[in-house]
C-alpha atoms as a PDB file:
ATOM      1  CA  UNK A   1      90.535 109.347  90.427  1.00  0.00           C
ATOM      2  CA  UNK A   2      88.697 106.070  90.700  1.00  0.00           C
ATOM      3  CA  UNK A   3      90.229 102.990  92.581  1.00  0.00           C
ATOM      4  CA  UNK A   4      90.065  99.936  92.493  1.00  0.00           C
ATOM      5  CA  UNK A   5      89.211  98.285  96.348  1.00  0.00           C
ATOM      6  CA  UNK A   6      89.874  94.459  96.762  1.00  0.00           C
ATOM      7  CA  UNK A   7      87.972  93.843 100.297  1.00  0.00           C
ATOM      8  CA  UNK A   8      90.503  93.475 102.647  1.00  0.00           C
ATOM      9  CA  UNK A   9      90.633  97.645 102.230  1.00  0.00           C
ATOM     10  CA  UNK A  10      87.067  97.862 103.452  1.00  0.00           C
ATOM     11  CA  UNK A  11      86.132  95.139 105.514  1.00  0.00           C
ATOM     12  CA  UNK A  12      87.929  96.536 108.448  1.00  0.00           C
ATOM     13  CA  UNK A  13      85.550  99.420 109.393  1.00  0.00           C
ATOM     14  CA  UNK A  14      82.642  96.323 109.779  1.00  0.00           C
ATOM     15  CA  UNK A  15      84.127  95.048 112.673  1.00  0.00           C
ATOM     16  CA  UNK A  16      84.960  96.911 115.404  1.00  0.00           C
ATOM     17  CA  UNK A  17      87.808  94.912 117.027  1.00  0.00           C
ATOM     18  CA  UNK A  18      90.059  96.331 114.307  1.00  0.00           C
ATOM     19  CA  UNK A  19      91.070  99.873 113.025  1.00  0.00           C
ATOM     20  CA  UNK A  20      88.667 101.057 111.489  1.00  0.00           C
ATOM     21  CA  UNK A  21      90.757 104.414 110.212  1.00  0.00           C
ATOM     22  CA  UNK A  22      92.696 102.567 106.564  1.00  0.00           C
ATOM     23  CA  UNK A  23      88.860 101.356 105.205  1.00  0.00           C
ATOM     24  CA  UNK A  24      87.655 104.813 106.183  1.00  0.00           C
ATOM     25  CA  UNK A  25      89.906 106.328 104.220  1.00  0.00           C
ATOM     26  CA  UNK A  26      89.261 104.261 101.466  1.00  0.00           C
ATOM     27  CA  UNK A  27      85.245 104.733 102.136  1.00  0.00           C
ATOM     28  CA  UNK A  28      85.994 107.907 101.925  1.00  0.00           C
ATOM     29  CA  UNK A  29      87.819 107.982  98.441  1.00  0.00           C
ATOM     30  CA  UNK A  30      84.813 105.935  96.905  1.00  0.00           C
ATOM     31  CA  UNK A  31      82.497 108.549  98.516  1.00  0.00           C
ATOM     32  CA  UNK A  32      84.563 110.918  96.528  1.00  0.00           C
ATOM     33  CA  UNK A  33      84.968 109.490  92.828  1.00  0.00           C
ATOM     34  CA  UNK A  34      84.236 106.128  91.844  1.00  0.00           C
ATOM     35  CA  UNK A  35      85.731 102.207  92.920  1.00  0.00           C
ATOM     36  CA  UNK A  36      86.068 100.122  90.258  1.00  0.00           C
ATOM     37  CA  UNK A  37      85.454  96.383  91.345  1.00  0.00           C
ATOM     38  CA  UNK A  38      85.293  92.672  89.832  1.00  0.00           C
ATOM     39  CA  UNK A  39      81.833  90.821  90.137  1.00  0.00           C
ATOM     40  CA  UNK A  40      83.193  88.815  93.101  1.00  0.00           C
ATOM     41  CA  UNK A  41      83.636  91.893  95.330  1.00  0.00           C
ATOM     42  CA  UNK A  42      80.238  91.813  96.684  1.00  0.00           C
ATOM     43  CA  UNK A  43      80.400  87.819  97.125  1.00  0.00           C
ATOM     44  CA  UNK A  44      83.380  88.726  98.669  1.00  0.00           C
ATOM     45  CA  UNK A  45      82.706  90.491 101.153  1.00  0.00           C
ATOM     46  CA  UNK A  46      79.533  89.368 102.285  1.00  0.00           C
ATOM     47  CA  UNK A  47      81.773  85.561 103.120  1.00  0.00           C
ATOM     48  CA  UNK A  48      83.930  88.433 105.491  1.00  0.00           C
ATOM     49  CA  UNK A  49      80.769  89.474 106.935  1.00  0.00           C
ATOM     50  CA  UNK A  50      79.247  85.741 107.400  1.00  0.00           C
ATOM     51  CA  UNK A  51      82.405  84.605 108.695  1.00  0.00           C
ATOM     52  CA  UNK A  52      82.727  87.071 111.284  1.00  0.00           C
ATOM     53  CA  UNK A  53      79.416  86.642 112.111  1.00  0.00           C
ATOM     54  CA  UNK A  54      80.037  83.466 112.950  1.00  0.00           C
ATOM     55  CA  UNK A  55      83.312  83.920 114.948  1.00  0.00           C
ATOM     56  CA  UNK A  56      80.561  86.791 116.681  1.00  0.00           C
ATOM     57  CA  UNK A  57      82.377  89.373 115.570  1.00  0.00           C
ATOM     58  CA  UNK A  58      79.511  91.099 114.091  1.00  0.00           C
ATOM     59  CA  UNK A  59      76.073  90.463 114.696  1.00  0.00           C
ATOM     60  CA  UNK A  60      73.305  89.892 111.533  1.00  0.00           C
ATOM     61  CA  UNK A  61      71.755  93.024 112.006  1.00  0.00           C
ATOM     62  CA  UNK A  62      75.523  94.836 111.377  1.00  0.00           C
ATOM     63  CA  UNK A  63      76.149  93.163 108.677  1.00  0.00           C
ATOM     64  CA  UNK A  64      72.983  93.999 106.859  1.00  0.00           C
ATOM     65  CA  UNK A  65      73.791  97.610 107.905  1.00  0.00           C
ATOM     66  CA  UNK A  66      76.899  97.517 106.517  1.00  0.00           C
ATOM     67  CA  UNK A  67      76.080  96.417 103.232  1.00  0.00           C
ATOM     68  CA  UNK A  68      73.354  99.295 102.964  1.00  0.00           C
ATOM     69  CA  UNK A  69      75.945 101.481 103.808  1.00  0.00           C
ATOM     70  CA  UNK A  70      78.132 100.235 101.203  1.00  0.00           C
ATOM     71  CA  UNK A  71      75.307 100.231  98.353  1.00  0.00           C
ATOM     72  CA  UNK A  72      75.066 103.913  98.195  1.00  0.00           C
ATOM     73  CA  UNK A  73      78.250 104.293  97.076  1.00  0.00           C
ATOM     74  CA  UNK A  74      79.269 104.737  93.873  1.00  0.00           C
ATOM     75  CA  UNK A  75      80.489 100.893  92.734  1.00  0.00           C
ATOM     76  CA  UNK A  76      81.362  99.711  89.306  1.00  0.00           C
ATOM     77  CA  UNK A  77      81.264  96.441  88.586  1.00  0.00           C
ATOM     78  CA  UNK A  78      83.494  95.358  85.505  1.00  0.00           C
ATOM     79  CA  UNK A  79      82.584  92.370  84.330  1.00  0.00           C
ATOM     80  CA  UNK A  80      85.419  91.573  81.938  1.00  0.00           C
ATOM     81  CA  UNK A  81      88.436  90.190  83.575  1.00  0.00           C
ATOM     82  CA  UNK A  82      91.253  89.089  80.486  1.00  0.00           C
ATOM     83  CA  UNK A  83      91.167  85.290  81.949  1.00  0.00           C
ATOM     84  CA  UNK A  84      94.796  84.575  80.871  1.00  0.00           C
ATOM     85  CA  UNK A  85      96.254  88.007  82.382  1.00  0.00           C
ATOM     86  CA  UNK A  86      94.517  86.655  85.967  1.00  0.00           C
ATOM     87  CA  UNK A  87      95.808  83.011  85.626  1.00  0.00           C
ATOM     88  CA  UNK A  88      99.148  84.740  84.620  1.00  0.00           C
ATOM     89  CA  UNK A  89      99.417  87.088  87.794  1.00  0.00           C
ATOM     90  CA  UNK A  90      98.361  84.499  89.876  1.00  0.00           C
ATOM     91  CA  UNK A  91     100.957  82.127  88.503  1.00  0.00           C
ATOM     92  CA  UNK A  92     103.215  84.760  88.655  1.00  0.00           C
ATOM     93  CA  UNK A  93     102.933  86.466  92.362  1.00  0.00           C
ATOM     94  CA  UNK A  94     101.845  82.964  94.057  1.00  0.00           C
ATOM     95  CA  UNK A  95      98.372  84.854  94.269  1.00  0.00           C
ATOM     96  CA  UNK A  96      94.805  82.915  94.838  1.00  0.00           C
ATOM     97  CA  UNK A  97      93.046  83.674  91.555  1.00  0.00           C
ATOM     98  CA  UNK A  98      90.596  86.409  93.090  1.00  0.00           C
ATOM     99  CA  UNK A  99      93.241  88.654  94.408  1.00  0.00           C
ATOM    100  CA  UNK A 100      94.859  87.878  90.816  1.00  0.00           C
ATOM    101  CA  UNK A 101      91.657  89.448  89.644  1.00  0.00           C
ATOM    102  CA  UNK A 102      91.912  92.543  91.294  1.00  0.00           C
ATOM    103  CA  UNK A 103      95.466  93.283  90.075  1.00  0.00           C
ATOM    104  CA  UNK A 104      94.656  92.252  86.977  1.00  0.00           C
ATOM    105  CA  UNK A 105      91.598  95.198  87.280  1.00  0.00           C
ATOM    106  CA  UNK A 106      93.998  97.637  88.296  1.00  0.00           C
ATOM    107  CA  UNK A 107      96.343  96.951  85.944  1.00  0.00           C
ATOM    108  CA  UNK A 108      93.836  96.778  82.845  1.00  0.00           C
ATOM    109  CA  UNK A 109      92.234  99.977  83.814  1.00  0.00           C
ATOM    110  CA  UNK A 110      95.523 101.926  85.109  1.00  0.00           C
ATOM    111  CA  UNK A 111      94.107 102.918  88.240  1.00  0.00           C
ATOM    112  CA  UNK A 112      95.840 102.388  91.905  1.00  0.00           C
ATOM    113  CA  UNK A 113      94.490  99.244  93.970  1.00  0.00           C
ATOM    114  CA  UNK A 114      93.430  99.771  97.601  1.00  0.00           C
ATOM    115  CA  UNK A 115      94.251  96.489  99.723  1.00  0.00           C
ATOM    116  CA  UNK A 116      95.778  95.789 103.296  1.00  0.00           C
ATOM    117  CA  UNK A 117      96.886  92.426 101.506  1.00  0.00           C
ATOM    118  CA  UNK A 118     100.475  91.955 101.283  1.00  0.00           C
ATOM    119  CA  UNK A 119     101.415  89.706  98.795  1.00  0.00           C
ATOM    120  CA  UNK A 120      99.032  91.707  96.847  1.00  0.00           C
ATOM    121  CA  UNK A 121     100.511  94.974  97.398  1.00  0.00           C
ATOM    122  CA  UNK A 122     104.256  92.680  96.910  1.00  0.00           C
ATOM    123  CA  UNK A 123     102.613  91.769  93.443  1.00  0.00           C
ATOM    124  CA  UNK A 124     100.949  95.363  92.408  1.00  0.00           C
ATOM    125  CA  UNK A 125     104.618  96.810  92.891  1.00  0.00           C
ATOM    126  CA  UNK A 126     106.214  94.310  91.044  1.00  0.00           C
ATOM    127  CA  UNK A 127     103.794  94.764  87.768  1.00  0.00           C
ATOM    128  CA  UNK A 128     103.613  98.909  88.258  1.00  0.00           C
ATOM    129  CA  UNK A 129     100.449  99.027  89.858  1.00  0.00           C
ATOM    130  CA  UNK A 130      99.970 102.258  91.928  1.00  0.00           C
ATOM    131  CA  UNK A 131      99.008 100.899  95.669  1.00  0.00           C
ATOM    132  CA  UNK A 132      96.662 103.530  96.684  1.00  0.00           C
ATOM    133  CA  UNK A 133      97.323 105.196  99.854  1.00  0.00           C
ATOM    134  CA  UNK A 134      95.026 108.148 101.296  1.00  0.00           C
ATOM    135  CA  UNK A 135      96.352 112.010 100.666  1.00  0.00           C
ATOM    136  CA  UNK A 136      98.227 113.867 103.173  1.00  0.00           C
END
C-alpha cells in the first residue's frame, strides 16, 4: 500500500549521528509500493540537508548522494492540496501549515502517514489517519 512520508520519516538515515533504522524502514516501504508526497517534500528536505550541512552534519557531497538515492524511488507528487482542509488541520492540531499538508494528503487519499513528528502523529490519530509503522 502506498504511504504518504512527511520528511522527518526519512531524513534520519542522511545523517549518521542518528538512527538510521525508522527512515530505513520507511525507505524500504517506498522501495516496495509507492509514497505519495506534497510538492514541498523535496524543498523540504533538501532545507534538512542544507541545514545540517551547515551545523557539519553532513558534508555537500552526502547530501547530493542522498538525494540521488532518493530519486530512484518511486515518488508521487500530488499537486492538489484542498487549501481550506490544510488551514483547517492546522488550525485545528496547532500544526505549521506544511505538516497540515501532509495530514491533509493522508487523509484525502486514505493512506497511513509515515512521520517521527509528534504533534503530527497527536493530530493523524485524532482525525483517523493510520500512522504507518513498519510490519512485524
Amino acid at each position: 500500500m502506498p504511504l504518504v512520508p512527511d520528511p522527518s520519516a526519512i531524513a534520519g538515515l542522511a545523517f549518521p549521528d542518528e538512527d538510521s533504522r525508522p527512515a530505513l524502514a520507511v525507505i524500504e516501504a517506498i522501495g516496495a509500493d509507492l509514497a505519495i508526497v506534497p510538492t514541498l517534500f523535496w524543498f523540504e528536505i533538501r532545507n534538512i540537508l542544507l541545514m545540517g550541512e551547515r551545523r557539519k552534519r553532513i558534508a555537500p557531497h552526502q547530501t547530493t548522494l542522498f538525494l540521488a538515492n532518493l530519486a530512484v524511488l518511486p515518488f508521487e507528487i500530488d499537486g492538489q492540496p484542498h487549501e481550506a482542509a490544510v488551514l483547517s488541520l492546522a488550525r485545528q492540531h496547532t500544526l505549521t501549515v506544511y505538516d497540515a499538508a501532509y495530514l491533509e494528503l493522508a487523509q484525502r487519499r486514505n493512506l497511513p502517514l509515515a512521520t517521527l513528528d509528534h504533534a503530527l502523529m497527536r493530530a493523524a490519530k485524532a482525525t483517523g489517519v493510520v500512522v504507518w509503522k513498519p510490519a512485524g
